[in-house]
C-alpha atoms as a PDB file:
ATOM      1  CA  UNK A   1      -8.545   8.153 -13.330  1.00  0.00           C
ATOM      2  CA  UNK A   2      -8.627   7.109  -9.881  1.00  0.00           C
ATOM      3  CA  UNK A   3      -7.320   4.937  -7.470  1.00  0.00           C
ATOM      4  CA  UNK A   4      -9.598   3.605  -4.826  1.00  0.00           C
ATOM      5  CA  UNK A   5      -7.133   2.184  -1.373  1.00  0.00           C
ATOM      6  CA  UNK A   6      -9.293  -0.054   0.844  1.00  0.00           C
ATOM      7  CA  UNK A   7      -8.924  -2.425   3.811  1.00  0.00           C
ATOM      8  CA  UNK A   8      -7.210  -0.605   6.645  1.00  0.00           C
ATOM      9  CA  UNK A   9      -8.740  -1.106  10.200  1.00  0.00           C
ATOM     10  CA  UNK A  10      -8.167  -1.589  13.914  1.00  0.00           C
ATOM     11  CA  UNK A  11      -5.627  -5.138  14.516  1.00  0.00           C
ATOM     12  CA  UNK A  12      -3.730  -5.657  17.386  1.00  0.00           C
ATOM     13  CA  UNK A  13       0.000  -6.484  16.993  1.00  0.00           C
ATOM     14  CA  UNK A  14       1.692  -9.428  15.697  1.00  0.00           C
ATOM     15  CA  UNK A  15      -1.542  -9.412  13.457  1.00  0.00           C
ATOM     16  CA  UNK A  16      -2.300  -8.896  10.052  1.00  0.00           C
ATOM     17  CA  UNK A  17      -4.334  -6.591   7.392  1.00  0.00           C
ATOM     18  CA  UNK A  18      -4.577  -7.092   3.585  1.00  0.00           C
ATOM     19  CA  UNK A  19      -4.814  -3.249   1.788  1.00  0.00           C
ATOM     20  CA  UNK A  20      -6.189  -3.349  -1.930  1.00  0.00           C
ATOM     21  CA  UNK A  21      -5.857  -0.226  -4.350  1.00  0.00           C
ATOM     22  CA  UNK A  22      -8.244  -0.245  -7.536  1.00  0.00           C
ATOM     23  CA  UNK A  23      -7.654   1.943 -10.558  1.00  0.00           C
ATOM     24  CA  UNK A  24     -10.044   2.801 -12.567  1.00  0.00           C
ATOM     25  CA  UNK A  25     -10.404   4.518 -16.207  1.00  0.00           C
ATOM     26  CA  UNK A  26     -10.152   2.686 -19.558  1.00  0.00           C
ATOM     27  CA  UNK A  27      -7.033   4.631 -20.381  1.00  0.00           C
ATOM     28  CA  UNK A  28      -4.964   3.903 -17.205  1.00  0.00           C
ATOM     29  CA  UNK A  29      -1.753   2.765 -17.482  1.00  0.00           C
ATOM     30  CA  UNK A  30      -1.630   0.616 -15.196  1.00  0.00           C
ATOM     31  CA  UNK A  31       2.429   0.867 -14.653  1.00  0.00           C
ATOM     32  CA  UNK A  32       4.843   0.658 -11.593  1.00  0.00           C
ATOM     33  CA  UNK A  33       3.167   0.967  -8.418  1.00  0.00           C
ATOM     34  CA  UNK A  34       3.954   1.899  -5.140  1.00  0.00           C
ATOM     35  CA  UNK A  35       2.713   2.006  -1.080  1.00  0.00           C
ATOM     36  CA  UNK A  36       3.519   4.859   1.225  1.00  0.00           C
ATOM     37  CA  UNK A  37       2.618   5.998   4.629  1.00  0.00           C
ATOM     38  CA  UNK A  38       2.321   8.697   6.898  1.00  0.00           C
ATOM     39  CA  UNK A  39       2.514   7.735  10.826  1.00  0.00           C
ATOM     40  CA  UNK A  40       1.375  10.440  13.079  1.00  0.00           C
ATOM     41  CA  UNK A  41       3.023  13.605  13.094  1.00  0.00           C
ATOM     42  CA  UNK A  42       5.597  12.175  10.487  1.00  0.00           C
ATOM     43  CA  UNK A  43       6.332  12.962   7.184  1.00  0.00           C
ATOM     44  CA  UNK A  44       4.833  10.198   4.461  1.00  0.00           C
ATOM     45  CA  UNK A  45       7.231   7.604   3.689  1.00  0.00           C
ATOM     46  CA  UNK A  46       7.722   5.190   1.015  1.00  0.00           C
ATOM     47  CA  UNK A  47       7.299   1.815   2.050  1.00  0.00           C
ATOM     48  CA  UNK A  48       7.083  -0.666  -1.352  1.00  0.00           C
ATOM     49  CA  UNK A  49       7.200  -0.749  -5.136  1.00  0.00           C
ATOM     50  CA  UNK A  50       5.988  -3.248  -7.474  1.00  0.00           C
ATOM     51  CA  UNK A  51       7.173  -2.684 -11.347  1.00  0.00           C
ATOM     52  CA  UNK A  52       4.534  -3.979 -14.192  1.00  0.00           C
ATOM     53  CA  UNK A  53       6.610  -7.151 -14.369  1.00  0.00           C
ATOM     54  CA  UNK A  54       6.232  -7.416 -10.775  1.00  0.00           C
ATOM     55  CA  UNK A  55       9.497  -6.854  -9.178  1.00  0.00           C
ATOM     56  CA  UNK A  56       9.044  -5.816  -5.834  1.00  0.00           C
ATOM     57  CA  UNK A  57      11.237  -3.385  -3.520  1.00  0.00           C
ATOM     58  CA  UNK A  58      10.931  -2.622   0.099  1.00  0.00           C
ATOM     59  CA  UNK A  59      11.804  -0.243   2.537  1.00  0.00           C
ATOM     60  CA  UNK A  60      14.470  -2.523   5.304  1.00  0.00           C
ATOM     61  CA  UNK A  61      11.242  -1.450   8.270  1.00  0.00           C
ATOM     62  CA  UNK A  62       8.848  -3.818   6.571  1.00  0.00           C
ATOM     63  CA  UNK A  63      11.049  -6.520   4.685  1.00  0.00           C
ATOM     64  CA  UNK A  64       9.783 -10.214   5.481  1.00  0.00           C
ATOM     65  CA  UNK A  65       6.601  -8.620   7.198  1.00  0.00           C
ATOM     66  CA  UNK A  66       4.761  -7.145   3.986  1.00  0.00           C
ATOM     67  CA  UNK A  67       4.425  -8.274  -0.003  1.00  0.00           C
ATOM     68  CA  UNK A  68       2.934  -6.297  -2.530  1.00  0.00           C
ATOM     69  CA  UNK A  69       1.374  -7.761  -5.076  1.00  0.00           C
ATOM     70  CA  UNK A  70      -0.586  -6.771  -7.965  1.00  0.00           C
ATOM     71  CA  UNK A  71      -3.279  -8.095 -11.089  1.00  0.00           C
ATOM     72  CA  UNK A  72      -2.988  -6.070 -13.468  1.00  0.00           C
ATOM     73  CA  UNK A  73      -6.440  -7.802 -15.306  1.00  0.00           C
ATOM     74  CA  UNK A  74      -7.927  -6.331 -12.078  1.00  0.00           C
ATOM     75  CA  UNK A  75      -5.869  -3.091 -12.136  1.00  0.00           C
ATOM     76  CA  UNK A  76      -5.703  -3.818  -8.565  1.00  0.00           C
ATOM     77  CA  UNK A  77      -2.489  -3.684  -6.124  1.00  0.00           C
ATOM     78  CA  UNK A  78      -2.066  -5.068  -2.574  1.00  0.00           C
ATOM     79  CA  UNK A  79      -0.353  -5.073   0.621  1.00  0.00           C
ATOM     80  CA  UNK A  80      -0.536  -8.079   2.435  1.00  0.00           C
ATOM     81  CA  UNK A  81       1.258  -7.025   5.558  1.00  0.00           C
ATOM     82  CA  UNK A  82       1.983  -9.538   8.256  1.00  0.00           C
ATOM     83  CA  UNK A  83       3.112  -9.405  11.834  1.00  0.00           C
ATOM     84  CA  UNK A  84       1.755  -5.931  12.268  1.00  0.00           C
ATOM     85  CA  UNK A  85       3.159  -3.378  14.992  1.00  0.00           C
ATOM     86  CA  UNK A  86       2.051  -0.349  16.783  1.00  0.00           C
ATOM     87  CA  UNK A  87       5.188   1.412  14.762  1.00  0.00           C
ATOM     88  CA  UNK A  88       2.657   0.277  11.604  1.00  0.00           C
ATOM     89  CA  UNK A  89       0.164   2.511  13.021  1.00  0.00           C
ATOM     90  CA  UNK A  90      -0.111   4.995  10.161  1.00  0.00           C
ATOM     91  CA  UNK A  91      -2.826   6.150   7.228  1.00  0.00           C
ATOM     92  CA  UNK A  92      -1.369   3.895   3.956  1.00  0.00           C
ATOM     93  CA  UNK A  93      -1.657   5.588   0.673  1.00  0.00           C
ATOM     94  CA  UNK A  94      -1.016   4.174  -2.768  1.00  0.00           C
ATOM     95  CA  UNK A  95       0.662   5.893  -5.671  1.00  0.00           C
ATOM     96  CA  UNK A  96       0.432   5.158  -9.269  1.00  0.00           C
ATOM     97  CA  UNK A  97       4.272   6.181 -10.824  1.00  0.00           C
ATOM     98  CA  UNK A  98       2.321   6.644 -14.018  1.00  0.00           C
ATOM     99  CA  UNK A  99       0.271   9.984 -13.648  1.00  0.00           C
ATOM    100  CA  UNK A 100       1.411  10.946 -10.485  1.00  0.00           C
ATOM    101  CA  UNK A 101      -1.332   9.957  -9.352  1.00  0.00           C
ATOM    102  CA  UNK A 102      -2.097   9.340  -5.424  1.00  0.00           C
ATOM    103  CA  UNK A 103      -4.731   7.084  -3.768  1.00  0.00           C
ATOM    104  CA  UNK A 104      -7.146   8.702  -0.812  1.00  0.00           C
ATOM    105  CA  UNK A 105      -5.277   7.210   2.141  1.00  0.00           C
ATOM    106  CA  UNK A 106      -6.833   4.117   4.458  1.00  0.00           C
ATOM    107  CA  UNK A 107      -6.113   4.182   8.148  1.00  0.00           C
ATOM    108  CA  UNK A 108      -4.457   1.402   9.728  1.00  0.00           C
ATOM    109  CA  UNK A 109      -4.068   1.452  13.370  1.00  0.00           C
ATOM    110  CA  UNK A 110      -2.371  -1.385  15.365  1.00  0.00           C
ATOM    111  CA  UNK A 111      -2.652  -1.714  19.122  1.00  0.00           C
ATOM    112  CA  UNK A 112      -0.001  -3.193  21.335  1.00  0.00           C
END
């Protein structure tokens, strides 16, 4: 099982960046997900949570600016994140509660 993060990139602030996370393997559980980050020379932080159901939670820094979303046909999740700022700037992982499992990381770096 892996899970696959995608769409991070270069935007300049007050823009915005769509991140997609695949899973793949037949046997995946395709459970409660979840978005974290790791700015520069900071520790990696949680950032959003989507339950199976789809409930979402947010960390208060990016409430009203991001939504995660998810299809679970497509055992895919997203971050649509919205009026991006430099205090963005920061590699975005995604993290599968079921299995432990972590994403490879996609850089997303916004310039002021």
């Amino acid at each position: 099982v892996q899970l696959q993060a995608s769409g991070g990139g270069l935007v300049q602030a007050g823009g915005s960046l769509r991140l997609s996370c695949a899973a793949s393997g037949s046997r995946f559980d395709f459970d409660s997900m979840a978005w974290y980050r790791q700015p520069p020379g900071h520790q990696r932080e949680w950032i959003a949570t989507i339950t199976r159901g789809g409930r979402a939670s947010y960390v208060e820094a990016v409430m009203g600016r991001f939504t995660i979303s998810r299809d679970n046909a497509k055992k895919t999740v997203y971050l649509q994140m919205n009026s991006l700022k430099p205090a963005d700037t920061a590699i975005y992982y995604c993290y599968s509660y079921q299995g432990n499992l972590w994403g490879q990381g996609t850089l997303v770096t916004v310039s002021s």
